[in-house]
N, C-alpha and C. Protein backbone atom coordinates (compact mmCIF):
# COMPACT_ATOMS: atom_id res chain seq x y z
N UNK A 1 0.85 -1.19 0.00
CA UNK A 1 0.00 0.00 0.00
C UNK A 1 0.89 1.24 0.00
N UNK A 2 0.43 2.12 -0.73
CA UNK A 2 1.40 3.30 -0.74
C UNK A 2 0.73 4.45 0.00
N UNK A 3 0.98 5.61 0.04
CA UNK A 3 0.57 6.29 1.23
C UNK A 3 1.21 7.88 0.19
N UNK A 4 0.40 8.92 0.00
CA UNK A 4 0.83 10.32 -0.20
C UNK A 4 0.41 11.59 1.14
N UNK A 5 2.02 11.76 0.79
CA UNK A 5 1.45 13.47 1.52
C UNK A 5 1.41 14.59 0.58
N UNK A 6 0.43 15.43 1.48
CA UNK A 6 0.60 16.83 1.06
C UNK A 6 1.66 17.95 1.87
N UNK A 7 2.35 18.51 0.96
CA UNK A 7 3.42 19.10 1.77
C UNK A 7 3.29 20.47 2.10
N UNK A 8 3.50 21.18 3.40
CA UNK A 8 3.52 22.67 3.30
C UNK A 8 2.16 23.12 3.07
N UNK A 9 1.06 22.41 3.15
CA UNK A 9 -0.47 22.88 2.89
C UNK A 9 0.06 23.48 1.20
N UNK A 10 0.57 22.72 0.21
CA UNK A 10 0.53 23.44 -1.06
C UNK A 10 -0.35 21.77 -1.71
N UNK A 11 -0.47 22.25 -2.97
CA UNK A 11 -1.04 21.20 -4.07
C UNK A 11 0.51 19.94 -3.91
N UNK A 12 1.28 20.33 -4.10
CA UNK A 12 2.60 19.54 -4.20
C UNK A 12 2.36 18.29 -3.61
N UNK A 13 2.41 16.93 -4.27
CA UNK A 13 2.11 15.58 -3.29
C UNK A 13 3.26 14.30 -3.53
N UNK A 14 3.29 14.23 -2.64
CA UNK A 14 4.90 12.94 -3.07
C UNK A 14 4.49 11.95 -2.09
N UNK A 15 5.14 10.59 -2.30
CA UNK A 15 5.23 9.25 -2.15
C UNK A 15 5.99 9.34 -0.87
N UNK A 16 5.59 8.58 0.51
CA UNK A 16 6.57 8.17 1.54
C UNK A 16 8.06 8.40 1.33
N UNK A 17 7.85 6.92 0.54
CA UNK A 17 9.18 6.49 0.33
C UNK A 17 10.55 7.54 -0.93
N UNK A 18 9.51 8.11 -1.21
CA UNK A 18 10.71 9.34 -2.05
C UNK A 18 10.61 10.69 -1.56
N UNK A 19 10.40 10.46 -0.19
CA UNK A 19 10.75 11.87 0.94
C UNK A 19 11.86 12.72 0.84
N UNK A 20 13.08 11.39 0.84
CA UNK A 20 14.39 11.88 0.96
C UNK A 20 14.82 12.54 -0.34
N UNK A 21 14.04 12.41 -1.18
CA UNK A 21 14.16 13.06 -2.88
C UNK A 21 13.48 14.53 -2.80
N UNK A 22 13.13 14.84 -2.22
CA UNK A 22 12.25 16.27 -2.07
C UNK A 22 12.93 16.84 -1.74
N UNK A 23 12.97 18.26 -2.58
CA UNK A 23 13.70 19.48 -1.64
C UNK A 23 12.47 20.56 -1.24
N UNK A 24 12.87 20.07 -0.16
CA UNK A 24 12.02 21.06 0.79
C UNK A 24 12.29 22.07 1.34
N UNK A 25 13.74 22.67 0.94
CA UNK A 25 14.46 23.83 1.69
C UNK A 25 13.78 24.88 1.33
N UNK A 26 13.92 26.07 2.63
CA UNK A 26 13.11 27.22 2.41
C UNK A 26 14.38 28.23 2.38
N UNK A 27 14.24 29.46 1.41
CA UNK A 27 15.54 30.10 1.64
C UNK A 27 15.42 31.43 2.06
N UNK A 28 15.42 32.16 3.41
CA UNK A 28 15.16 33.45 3.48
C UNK A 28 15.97 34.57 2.89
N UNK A 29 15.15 35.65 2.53
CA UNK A 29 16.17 36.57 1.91
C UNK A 29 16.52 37.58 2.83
N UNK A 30 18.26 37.63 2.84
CA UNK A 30 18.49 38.92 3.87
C UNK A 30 20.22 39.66 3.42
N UNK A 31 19.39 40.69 3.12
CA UNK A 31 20.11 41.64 2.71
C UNK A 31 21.19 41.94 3.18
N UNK A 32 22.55 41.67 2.96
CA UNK A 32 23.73 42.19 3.06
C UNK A 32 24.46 43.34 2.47
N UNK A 33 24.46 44.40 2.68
CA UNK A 33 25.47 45.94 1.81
C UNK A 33 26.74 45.60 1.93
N UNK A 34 27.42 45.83 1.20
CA UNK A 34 28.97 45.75 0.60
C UNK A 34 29.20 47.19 1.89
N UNK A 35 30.43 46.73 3.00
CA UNK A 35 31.13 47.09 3.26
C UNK A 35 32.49 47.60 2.77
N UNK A 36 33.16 48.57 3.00
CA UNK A 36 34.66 49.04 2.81
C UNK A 36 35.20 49.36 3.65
N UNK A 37 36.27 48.27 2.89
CA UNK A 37 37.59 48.27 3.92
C UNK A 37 38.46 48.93 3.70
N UNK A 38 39.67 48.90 4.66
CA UNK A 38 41.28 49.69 4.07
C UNK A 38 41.84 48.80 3.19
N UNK A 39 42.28 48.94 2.39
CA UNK A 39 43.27 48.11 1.65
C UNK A 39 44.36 47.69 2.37
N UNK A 40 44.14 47.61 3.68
CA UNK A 40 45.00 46.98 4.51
C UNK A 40 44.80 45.60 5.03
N UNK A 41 43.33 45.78 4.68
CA UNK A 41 42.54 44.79 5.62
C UNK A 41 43.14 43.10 5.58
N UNK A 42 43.28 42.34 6.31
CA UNK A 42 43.63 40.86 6.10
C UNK A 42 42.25 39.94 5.56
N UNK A 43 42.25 39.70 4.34
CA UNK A 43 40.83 38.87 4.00
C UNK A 43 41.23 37.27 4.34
N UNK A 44 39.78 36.80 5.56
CA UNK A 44 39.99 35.39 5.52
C UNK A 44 40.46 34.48 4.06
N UNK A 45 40.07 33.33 4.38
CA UNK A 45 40.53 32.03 3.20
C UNK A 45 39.00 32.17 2.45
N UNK A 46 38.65 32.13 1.26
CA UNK A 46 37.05 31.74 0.91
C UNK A 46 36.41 33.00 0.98
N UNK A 47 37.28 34.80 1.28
CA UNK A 47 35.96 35.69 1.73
C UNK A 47 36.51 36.06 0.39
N UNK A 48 36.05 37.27 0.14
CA UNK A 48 36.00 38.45 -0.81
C UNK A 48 35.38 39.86 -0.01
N UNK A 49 36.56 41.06 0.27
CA UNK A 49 36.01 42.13 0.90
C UNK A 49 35.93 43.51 -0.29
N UNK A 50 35.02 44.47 -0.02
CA UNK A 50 35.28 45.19 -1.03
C UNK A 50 36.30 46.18 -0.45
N UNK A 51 37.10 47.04 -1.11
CA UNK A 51 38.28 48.17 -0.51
C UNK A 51 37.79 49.19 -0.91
N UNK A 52 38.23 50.48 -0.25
CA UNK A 52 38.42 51.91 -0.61
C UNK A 52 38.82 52.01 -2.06
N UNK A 53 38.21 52.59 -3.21
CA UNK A 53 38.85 53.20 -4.15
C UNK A 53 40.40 53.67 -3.88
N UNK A 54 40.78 54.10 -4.82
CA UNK A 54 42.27 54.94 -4.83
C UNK A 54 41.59 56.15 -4.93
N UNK A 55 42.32 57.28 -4.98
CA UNK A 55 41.59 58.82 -4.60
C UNK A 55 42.37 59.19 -5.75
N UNK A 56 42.90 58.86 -6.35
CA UNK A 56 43.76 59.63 -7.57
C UNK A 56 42.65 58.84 -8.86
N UNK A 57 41.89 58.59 -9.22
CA UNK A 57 40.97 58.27 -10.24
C UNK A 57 40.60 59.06 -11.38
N UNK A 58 40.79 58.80 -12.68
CA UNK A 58 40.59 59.17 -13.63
C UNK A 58 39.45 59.90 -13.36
N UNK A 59 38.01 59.43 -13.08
CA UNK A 59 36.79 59.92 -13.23
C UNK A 59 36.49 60.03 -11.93
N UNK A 60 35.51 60.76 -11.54
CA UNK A 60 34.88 60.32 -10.29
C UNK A 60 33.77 59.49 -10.26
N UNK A 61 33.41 58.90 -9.16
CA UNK A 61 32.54 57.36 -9.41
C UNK A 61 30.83 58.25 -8.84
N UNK A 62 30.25 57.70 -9.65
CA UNK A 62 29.15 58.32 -9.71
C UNK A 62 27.83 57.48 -9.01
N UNK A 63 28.44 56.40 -9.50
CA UNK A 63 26.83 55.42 -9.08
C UNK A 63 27.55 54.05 -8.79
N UNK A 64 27.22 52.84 -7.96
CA UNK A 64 27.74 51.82 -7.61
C UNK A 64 26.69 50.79 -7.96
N UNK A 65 27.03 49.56 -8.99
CA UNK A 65 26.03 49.02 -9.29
C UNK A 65 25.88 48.02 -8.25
N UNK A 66 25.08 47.00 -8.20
CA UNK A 66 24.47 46.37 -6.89
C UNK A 66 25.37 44.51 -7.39
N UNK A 67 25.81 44.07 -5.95
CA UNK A 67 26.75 43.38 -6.39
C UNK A 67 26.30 42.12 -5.26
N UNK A 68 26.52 40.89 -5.14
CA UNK A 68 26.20 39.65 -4.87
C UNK A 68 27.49 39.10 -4.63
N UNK A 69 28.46 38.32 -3.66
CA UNK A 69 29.61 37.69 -3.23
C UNK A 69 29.40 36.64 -2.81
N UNK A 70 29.77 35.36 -3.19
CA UNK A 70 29.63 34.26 -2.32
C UNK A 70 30.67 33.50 -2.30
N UNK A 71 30.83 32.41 -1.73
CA UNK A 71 31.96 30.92 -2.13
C UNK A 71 30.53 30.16 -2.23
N UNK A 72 31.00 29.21 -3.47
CA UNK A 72 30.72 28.04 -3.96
C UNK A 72 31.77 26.86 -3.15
N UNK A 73 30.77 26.48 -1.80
CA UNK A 73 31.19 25.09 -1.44
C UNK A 73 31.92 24.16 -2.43
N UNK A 74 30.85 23.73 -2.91
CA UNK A 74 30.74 22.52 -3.85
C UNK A 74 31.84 22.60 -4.93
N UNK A 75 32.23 23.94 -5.49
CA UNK A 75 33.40 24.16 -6.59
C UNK A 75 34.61 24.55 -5.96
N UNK A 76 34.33 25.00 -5.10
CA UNK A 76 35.38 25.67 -4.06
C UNK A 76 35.85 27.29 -5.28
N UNK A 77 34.93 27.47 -5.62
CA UNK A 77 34.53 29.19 -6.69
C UNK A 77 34.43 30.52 -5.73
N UNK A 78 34.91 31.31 -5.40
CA UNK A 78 34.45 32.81 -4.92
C UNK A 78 33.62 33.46 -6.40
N UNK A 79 32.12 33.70 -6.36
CA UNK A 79 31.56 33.89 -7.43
C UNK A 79 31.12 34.76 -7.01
N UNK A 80 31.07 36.66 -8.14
CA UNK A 80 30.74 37.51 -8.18
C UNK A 80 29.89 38.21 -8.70
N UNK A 81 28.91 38.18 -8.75
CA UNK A 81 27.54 38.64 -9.94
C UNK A 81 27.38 40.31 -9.43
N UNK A 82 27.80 40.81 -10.72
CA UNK A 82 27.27 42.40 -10.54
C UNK A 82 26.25 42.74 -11.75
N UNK A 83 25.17 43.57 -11.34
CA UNK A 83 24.06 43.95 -12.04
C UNK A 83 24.60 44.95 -13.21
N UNK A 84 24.54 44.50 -14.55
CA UNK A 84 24.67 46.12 -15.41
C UNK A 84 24.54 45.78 -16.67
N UNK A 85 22.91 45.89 -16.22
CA UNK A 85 21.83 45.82 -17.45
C UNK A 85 22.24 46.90 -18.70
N UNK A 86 22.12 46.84 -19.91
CA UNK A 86 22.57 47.31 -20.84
C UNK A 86 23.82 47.96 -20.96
N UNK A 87 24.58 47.81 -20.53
CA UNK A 87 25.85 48.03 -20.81
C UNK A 87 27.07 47.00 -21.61
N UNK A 88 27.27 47.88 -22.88
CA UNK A 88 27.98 47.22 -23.71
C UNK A 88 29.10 45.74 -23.16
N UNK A 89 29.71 45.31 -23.76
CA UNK A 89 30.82 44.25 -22.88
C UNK A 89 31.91 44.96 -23.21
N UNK A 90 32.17 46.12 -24.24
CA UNK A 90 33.62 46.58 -24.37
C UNK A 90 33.35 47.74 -23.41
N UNK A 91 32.49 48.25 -22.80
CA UNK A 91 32.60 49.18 -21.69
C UNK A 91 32.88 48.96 -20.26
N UNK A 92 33.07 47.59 -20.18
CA UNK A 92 33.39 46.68 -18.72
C UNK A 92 34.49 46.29 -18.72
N UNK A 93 35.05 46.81 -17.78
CA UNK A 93 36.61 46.49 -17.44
C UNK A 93 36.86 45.93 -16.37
N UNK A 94 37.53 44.81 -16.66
CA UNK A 94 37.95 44.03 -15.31
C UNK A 94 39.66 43.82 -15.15
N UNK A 95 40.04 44.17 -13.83
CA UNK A 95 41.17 43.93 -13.44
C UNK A 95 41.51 43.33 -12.41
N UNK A 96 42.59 42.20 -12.33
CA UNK A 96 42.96 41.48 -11.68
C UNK A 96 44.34 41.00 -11.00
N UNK A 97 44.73 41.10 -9.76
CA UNK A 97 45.96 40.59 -9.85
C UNK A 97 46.62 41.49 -8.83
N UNK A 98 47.89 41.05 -7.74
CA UNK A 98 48.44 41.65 -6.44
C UNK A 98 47.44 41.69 -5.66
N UNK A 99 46.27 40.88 -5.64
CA UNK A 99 45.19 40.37 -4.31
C UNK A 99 44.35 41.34 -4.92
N UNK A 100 43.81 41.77 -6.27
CA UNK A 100 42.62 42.53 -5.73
C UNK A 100 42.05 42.56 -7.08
N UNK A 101 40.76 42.49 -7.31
CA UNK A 101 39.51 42.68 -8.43
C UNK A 101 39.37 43.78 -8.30
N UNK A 102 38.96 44.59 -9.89
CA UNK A 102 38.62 46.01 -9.75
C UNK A 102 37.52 45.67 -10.97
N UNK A 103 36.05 46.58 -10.77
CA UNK A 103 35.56 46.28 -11.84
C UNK A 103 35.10 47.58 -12.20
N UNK A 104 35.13 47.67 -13.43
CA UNK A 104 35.02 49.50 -13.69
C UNK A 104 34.02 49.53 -14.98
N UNK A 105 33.71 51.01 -15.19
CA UNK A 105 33.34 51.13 -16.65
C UNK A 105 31.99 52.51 -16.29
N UNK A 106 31.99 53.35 -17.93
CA UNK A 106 31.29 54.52 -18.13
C UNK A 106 29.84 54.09 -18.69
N UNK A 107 29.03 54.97 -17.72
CA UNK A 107 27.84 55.15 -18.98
C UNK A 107 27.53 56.27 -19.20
N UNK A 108 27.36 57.10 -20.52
CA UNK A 108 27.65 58.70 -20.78
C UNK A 108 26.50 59.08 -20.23
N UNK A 109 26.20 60.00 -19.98
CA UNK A 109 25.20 61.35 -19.61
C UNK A 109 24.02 61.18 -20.93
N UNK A 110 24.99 61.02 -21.65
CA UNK A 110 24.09 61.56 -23.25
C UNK A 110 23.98 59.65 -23.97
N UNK A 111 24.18 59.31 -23.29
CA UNK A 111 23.64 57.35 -23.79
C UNK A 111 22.66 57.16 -24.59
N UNK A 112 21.46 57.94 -24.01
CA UNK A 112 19.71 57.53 -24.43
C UNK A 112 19.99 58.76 -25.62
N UNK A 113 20.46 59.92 -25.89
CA UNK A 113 20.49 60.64 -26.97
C UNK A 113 21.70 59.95 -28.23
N UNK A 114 22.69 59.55 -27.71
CA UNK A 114 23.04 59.05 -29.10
C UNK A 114 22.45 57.73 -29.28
N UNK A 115 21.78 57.07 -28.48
CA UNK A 115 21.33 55.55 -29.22
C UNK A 115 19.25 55.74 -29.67
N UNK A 116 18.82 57.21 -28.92
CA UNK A 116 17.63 57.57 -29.72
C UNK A 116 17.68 58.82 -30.43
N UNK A 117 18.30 59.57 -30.40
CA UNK A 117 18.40 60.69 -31.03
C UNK A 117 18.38 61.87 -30.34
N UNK A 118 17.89 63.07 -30.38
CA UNK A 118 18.34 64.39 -30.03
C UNK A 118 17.20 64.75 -29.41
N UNK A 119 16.01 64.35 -30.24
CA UNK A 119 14.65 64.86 -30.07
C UNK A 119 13.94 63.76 -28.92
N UNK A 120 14.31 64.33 -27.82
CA UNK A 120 13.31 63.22 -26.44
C UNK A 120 13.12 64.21 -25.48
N UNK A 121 11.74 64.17 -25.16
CA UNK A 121 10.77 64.08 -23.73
C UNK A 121 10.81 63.69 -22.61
N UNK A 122 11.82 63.61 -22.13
CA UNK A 122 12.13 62.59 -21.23
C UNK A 122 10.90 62.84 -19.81
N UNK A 123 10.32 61.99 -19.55
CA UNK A 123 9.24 61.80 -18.01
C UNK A 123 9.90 61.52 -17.08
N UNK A 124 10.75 60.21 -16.93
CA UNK A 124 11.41 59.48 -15.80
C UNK A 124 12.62 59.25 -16.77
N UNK A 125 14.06 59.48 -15.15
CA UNK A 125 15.15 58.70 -15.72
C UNK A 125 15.87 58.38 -14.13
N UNK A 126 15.92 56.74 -14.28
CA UNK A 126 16.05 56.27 -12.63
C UNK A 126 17.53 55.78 -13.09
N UNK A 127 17.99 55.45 -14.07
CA UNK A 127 18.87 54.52 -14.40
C UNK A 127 20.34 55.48 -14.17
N UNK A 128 20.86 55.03 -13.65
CA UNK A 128 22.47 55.86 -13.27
C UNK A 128 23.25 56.36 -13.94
N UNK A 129 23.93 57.25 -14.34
CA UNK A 129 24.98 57.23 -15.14
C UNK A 129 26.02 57.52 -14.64
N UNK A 130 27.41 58.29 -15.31
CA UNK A 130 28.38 58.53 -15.44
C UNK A 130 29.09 57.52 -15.10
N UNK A 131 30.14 57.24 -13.66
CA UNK A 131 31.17 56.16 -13.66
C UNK A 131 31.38 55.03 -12.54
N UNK A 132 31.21 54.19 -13.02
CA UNK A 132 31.39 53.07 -11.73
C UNK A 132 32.70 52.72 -11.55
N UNK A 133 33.27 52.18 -10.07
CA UNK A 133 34.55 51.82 -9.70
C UNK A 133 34.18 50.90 -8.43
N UNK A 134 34.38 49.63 -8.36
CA UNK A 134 34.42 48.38 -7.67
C UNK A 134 35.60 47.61 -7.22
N UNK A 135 36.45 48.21 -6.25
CA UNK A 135 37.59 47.17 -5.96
C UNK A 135 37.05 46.27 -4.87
N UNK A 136 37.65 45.18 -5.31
CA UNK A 136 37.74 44.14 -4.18
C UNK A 136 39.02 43.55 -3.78
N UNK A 137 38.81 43.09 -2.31
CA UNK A 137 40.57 42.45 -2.17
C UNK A 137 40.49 41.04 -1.74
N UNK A 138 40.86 40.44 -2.48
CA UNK A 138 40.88 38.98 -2.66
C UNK A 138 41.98 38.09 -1.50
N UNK A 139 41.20 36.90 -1.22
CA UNK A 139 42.09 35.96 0.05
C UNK A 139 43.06 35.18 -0.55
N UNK A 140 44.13 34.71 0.65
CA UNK A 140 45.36 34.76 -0.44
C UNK A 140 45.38 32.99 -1.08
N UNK A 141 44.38 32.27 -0.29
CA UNK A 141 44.00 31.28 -1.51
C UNK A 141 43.31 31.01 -2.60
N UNK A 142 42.93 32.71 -3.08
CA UNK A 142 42.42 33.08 -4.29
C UNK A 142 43.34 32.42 -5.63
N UNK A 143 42.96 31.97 -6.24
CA UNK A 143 43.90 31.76 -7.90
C UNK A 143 43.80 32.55 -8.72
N UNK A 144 44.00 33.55 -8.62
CA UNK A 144 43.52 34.89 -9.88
C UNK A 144 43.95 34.48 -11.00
N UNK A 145 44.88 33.60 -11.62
CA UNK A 145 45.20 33.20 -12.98
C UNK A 145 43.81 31.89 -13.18
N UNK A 146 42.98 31.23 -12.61
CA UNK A 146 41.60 31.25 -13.16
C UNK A 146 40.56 31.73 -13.16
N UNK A 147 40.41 32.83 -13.21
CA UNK A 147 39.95 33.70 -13.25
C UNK A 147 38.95 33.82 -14.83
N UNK A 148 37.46 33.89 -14.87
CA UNK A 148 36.89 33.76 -15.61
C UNK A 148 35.87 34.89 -15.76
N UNK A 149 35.06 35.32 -16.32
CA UNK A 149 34.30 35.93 -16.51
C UNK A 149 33.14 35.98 -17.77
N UNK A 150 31.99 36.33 -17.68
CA UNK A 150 30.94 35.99 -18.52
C UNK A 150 29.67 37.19 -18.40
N UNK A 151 29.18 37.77 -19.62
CA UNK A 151 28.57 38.92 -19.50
C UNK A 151 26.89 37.67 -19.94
N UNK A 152 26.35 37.97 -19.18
CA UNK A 152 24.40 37.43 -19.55
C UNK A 152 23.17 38.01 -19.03
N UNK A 153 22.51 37.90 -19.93
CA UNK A 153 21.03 39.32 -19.52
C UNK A 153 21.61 40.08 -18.64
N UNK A 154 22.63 41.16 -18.57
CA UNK A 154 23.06 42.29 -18.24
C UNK A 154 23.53 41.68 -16.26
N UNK A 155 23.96 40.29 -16.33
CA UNK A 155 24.80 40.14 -14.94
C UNK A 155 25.92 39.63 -15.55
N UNK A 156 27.04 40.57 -14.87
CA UNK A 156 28.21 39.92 -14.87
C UNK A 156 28.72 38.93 -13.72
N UNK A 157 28.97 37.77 -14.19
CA UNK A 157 29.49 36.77 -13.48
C UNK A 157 30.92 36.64 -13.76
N UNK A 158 31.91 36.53 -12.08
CA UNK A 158 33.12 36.49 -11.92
C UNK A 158 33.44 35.33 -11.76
N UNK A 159 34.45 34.27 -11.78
CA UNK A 159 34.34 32.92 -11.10
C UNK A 159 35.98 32.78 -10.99
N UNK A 160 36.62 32.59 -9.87
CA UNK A 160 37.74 32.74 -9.31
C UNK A 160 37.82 31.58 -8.50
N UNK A 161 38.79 30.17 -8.68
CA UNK A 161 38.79 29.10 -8.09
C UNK A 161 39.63 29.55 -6.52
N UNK A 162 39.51 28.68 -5.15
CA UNK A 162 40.44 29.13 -4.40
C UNK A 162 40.84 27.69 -3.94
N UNK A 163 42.43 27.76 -3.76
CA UNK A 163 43.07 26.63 -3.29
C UNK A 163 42.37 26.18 -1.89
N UNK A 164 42.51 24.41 -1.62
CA UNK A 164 42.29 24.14 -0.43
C UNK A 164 43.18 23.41 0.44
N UNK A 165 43.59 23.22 2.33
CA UNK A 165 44.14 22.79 2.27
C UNK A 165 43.39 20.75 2.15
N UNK A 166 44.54 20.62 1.83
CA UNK A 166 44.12 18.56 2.14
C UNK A 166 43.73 18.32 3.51
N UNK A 167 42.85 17.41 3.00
CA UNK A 167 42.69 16.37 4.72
C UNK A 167 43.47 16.12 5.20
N UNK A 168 43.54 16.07 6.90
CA UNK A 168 44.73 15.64 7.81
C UNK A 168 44.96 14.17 7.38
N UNK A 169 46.27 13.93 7.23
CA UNK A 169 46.75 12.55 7.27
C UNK A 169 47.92 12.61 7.54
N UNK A 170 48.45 11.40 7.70
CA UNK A 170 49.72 10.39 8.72
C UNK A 170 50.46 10.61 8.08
N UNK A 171 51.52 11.43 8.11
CA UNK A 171 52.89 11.65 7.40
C UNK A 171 53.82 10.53 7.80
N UNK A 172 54.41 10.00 6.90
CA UNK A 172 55.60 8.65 7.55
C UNK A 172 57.11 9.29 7.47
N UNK A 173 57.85 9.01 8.12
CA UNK A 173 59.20 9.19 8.61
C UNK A 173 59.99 8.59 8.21
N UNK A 174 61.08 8.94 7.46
CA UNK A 174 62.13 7.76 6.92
C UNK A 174 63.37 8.67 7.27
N UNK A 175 64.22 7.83 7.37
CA UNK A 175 65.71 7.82 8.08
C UNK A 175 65.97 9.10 7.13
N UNK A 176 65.81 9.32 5.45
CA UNK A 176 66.84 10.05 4.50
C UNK A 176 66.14 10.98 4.49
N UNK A 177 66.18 12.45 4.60
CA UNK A 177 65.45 13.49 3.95
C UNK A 177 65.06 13.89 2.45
N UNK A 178 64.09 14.00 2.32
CA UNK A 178 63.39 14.04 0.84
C UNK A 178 64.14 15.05 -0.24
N UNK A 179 65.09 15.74 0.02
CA UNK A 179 65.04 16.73 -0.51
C UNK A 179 67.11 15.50 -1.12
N UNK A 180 67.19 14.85 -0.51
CA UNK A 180 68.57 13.91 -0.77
C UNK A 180 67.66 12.93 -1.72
N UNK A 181 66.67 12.50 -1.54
CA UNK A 181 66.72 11.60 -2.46
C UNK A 181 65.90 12.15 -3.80
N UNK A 182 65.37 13.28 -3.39
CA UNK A 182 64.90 14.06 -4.90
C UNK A 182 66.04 14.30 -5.48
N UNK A 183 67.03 14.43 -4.79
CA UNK A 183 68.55 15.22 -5.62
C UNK A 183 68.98 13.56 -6.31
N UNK A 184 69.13 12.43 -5.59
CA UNK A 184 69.35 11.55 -5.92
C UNK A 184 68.86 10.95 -7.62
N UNK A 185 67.42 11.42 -7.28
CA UNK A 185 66.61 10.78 -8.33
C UNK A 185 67.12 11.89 -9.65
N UNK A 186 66.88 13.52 -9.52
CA UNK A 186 67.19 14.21 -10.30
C UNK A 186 68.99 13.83 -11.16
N UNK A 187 69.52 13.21 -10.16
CA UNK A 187 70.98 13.11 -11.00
C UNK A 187 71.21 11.61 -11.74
N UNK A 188 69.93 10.78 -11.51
CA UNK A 188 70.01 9.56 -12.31
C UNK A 188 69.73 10.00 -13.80
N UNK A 189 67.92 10.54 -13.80
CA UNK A 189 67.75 11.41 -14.71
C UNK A 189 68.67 12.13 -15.82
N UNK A 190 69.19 13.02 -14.69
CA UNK A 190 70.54 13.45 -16.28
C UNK A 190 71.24 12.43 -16.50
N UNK A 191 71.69 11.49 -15.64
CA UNK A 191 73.18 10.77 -16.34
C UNK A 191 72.45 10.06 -17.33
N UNK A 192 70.94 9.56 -17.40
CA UNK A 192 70.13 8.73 -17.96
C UNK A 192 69.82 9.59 -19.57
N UNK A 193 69.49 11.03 -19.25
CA UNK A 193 69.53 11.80 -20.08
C UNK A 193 70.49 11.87 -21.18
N UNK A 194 71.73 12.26 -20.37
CA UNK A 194 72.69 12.59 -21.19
C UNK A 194 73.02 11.32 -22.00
N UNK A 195 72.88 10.05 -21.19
CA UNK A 195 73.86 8.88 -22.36
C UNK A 195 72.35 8.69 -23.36
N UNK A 196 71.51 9.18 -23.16
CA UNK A 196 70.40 8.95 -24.44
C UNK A 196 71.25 9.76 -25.57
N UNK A 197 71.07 11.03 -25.28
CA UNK A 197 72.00 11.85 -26.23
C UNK A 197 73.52 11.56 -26.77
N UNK A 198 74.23 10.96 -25.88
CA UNK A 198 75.32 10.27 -26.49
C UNK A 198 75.11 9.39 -27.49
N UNK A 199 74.30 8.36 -27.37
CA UNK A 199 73.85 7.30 -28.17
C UNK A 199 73.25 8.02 -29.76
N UNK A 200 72.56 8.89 -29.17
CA UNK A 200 72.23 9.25 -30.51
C UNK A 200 73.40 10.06 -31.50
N UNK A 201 73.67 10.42 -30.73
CA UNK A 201 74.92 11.82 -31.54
C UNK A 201 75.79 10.15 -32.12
N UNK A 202 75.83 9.56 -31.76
CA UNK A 202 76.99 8.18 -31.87
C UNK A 202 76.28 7.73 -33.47
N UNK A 203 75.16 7.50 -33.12
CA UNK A 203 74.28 6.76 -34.64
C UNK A 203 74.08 8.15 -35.34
């Protein structure tokens, strides 16, 4: 005999026995604001903090688009999604590297006049312009040389792998130090090397 529930008082109905197949997780939403730090700051293993601009800046930063930080458990990814709906991909600049993400880029004053023309009415204009500037300072088991990025329906996604350490395990002890018998092994190698090359230069 089989047996259904109804779950959560919704229509949704599943089988006993494929309980453990249900996701039933509920996820609350709660708002976190991007803090700034000194560029001094020490970032844990797995965080991502945002920093102070530099004060010597080409432009001044006008508007800050709205930005999302997490680690990916499961990939072991620090993944960065920033919002910036219609904005070209050659107007997004990303920089990377000496511990820190910077993500930058313009949107002109005059945007909606050169892409509609001269002649507009304008009623409402909520959408931001002039210049964005986004540093972040990255933990130092960040890998910034994988470092990826991807522009889609106007979110930019960052994806930055971070090293982990290994599981504890039993180191074994031997009489010779490793670093004698790597030298050991490295000088078989050449002599092994070199008489290959003899042999050949010979034929």
């Amino acid at each position: 005999m089989s047996c259904i529930l109804k779950c959560n008082d919704t229509n949704d109905e599943i089988i006993v026995g494929d309980i453990d197949n249900y996701n039933n997780k509920t996820y609350d939403y709660v708002e976190k604001p991007s803090v700034m730090y000194k560029p001094s700051t020490v970032v844990p293993p797995n965080n991502i903090l945002e920093i102070t601009p530099p004060k010597d800046l080409e432009y001044p930063i006008t508007f800050y688009p709205t930005v999302d930080t997490f680690f990916d458990k499961d990939n072991n990814n620090l993944v960065t999604l920033m919002e910036l709906p219609g904005f070209p991909i050659s107007d997004i600049e990303i920089n990377i590297g000496d511990g820190e993400m910077i993500v930058s880029g313009p949107r002109p004053k005059e945007e909606l006049y050169e892409k509609f023309g001269e002649n507009l009415n304008i009623q409402i204009r909520e959408r931001k312009v002039g210049y964005f500037y986004r540093r972040f300072k990255l933990p130092n088991n960040a890998m910034d040389n994988t470092a990826s990025a991807c522009y889609d329906n106007g979110i930019l996604s960052i994806i930055i792998e971070c090293s982990q350490f290994n599981p504890i395990r039993r180191l074994e002890i031997t009489n010779t130090p490793n670093y004698f018998i790597n030298n050991k092994k490295n000088n078989i190698n050449k002599i092994n090397s070199n008489s290959i090359d003899n042999n050949n230069d010979q034929n």
